[in-house]
Protein backbone atom coordinates (compact mmCIF):
# COMPACT_ATOMS: atom_id res chain seq x y z
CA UNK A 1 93.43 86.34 103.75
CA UNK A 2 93.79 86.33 100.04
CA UNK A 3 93.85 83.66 98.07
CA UNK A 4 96.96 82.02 96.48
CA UNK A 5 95.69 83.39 93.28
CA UNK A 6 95.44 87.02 94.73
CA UNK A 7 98.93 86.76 96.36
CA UNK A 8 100.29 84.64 92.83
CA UNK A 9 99.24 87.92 91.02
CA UNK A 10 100.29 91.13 93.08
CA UNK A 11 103.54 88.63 93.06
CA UNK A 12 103.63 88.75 89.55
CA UNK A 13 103.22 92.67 89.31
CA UNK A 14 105.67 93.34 91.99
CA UNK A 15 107.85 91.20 89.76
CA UNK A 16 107.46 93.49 87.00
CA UNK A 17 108.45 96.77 89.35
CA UNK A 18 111.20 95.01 91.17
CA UNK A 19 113.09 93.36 88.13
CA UNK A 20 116.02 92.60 90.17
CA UNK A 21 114.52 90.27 92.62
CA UNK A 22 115.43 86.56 92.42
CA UNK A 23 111.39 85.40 90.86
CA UNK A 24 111.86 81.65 91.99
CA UNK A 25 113.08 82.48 95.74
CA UNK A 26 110.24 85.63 95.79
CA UNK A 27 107.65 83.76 94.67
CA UNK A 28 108.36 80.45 96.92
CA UNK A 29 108.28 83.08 100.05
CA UNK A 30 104.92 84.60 99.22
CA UNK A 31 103.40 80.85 98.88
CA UNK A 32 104.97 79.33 101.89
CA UNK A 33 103.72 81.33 104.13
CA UNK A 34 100.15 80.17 103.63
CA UNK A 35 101.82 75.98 103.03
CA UNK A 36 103.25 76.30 106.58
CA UNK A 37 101.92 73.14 108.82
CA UNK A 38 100.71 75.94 111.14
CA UNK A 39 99.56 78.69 109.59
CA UNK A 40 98.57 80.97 113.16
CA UNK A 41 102.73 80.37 113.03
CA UNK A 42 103.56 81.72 109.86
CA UNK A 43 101.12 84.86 109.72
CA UNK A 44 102.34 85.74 113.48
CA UNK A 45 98.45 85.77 114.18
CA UNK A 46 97.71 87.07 118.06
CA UNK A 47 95.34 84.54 119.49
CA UNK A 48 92.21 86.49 120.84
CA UNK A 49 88.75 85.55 122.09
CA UNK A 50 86.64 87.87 119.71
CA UNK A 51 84.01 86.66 118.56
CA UNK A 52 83.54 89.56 115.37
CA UNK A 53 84.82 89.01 112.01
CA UNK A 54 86.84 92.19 112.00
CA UNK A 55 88.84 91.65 115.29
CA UNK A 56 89.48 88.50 113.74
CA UNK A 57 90.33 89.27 110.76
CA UNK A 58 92.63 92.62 112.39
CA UNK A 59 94.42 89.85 114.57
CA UNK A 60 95.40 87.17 111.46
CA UNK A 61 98.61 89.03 111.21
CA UNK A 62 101.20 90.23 113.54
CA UNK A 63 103.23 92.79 111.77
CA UNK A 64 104.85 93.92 114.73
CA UNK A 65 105.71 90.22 116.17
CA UNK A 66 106.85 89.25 112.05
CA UNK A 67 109.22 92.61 112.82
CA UNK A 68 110.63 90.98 115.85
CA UNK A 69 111.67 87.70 114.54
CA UNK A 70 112.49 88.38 110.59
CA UNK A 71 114.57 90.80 108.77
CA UNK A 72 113.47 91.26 105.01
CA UNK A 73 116.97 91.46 102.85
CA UNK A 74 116.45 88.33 100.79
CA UNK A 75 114.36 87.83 97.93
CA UNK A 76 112.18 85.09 99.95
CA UNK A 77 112.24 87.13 102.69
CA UNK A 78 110.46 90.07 100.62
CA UNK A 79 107.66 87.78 99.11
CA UNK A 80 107.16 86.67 102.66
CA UNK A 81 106.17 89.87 103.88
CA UNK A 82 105.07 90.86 101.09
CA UNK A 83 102.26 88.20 101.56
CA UNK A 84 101.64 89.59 105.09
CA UNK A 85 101.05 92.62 104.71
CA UNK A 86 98.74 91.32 101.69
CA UNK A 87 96.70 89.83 104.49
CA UNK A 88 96.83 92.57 106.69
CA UNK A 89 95.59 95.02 104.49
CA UNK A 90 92.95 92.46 102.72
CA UNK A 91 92.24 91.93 106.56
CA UNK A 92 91.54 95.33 107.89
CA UNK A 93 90.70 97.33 104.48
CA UNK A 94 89.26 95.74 101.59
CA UNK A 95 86.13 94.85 103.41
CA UNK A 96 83.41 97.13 105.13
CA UNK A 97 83.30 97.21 108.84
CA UNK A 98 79.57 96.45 108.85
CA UNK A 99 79.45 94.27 106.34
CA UNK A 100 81.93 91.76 107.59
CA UNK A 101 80.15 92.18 111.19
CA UNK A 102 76.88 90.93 109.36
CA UNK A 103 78.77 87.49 108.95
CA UNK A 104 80.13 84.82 111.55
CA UNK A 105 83.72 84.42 110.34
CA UNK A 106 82.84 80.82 109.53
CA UNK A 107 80.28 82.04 106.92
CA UNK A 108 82.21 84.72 105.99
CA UNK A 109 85.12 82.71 105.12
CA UNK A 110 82.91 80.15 103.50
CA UNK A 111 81.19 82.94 101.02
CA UNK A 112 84.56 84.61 100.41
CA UNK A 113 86.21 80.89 99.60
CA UNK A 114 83.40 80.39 97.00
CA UNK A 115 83.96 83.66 95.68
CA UNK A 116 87.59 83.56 94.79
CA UNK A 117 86.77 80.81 92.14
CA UNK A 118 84.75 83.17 90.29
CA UNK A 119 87.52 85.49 90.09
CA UNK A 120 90.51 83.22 89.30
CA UNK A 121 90.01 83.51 85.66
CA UNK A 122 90.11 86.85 85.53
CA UNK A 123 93.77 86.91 87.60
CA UNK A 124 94.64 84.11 84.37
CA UNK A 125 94.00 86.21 81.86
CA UNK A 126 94.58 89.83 83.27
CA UNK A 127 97.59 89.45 85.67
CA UNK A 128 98.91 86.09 83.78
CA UNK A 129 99.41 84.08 86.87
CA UNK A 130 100.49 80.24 87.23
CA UNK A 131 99.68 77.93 89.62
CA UNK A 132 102.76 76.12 90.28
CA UNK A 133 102.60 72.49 90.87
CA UNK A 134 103.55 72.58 94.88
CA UNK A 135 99.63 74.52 95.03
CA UNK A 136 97.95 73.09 91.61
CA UNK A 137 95.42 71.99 94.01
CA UNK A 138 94.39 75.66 94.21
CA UNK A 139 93.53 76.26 90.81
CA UNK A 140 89.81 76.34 91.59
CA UNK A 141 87.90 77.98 89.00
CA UNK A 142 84.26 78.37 88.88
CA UNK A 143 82.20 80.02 86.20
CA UNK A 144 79.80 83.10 88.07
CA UNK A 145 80.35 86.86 88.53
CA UNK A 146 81.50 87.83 92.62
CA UNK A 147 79.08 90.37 93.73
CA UNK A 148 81.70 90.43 97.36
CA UNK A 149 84.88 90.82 95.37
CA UNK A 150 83.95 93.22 92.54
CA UNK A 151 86.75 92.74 89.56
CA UNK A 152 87.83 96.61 89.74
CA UNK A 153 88.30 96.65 93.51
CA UNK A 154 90.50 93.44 92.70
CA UNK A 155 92.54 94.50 90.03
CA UNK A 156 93.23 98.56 92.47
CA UNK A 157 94.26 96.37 95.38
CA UNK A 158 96.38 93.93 93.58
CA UNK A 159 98.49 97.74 91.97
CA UNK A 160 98.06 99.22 95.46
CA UNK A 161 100.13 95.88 96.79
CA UNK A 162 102.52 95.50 93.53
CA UNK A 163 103.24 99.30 94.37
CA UNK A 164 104.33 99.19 97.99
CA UNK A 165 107.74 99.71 99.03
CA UNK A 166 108.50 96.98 101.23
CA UNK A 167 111.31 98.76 102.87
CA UNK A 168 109.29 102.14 103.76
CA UNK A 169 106.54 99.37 104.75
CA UNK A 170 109.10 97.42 107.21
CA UNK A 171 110.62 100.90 108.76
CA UNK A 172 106.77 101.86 109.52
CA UNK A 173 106.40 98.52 111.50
């Protein structure tokens, strides 16, 4: 669960490797996905009793069910997943196992909310990204340093998405 910033910038350096993408139509996919009226809907998210912030977080996206319903040929259709597997690998990987199990997922998500306004300044000036005006309302930025999302660990997962093949990442599915 990035935050539109996060997902505006690995947007913006996917852009930059895949220069033949239509950037309007890309762009509106990877930010309607988290606009959606129901967003359990639009990340494919299995429904689950757990009660531990990293079955949780595992189950906020459904590659497999996005798979069934979707294929990705279109520009919007690439930002779309692109922004999924964002999630999913934000989800299951950025985070330490026992660390996010020392959190309910309400504080968790909380902490990590707060956090992402330290941080959008640094996706401004380093990865040059603009809030368009459908999610202006986003554009929270907060003076402060994030001791849970450390700047470097930001900037290798935002290259490790920008770098993906989305095809190779589709056929793995």
């Amino acid at each position: 669960m990035p935050s539109l910033g996060l997902h505006l910038a690995i947007t913006n350096e996917y852009l930059k490797l895949n220069n033949n993408e239509n950037k309007d139509e890309f762009i509106k996919g990877t930010i309607d996905v988290d606009l959606a009226a129901d967003p359990s809907k639009s990340h494919y998210s299995i429904i689950t009793n757990a009660n531990n912030v990293v079955e949780i977080l595992k189950n906020k996206v459904s590659l497999k069910d996005f798979k069934q319903h979707n294929v990705v040929n279109s520009s919007y259709e690439k930002g779309y997943f692109l922004h999924l597997l964002s999630d999913y690998y934000f989800n299951t990987q950025f985070f330490e196992k026992r660390y996010l199990n020392s959190f309910t997922i309400i504080n968790f998500k909380e902490l990590l909310y707060k956090n992402y306004s330290y941080i959008n300044e640094h996706l401004k000036e380093k990865f040059k990204i603009v809030f368009p005006d459908t999610i202006k309302m986003y554009d929270i930025t907060n003076v402060g340093k994030s001791d849970m999302l450390p700047l470097n660990k930001i900037d290798a997962y935002i290259s490790k998405m920008a770098n993906l093949n989305l095809e190779k990442e589709y056929k793995k599915i």
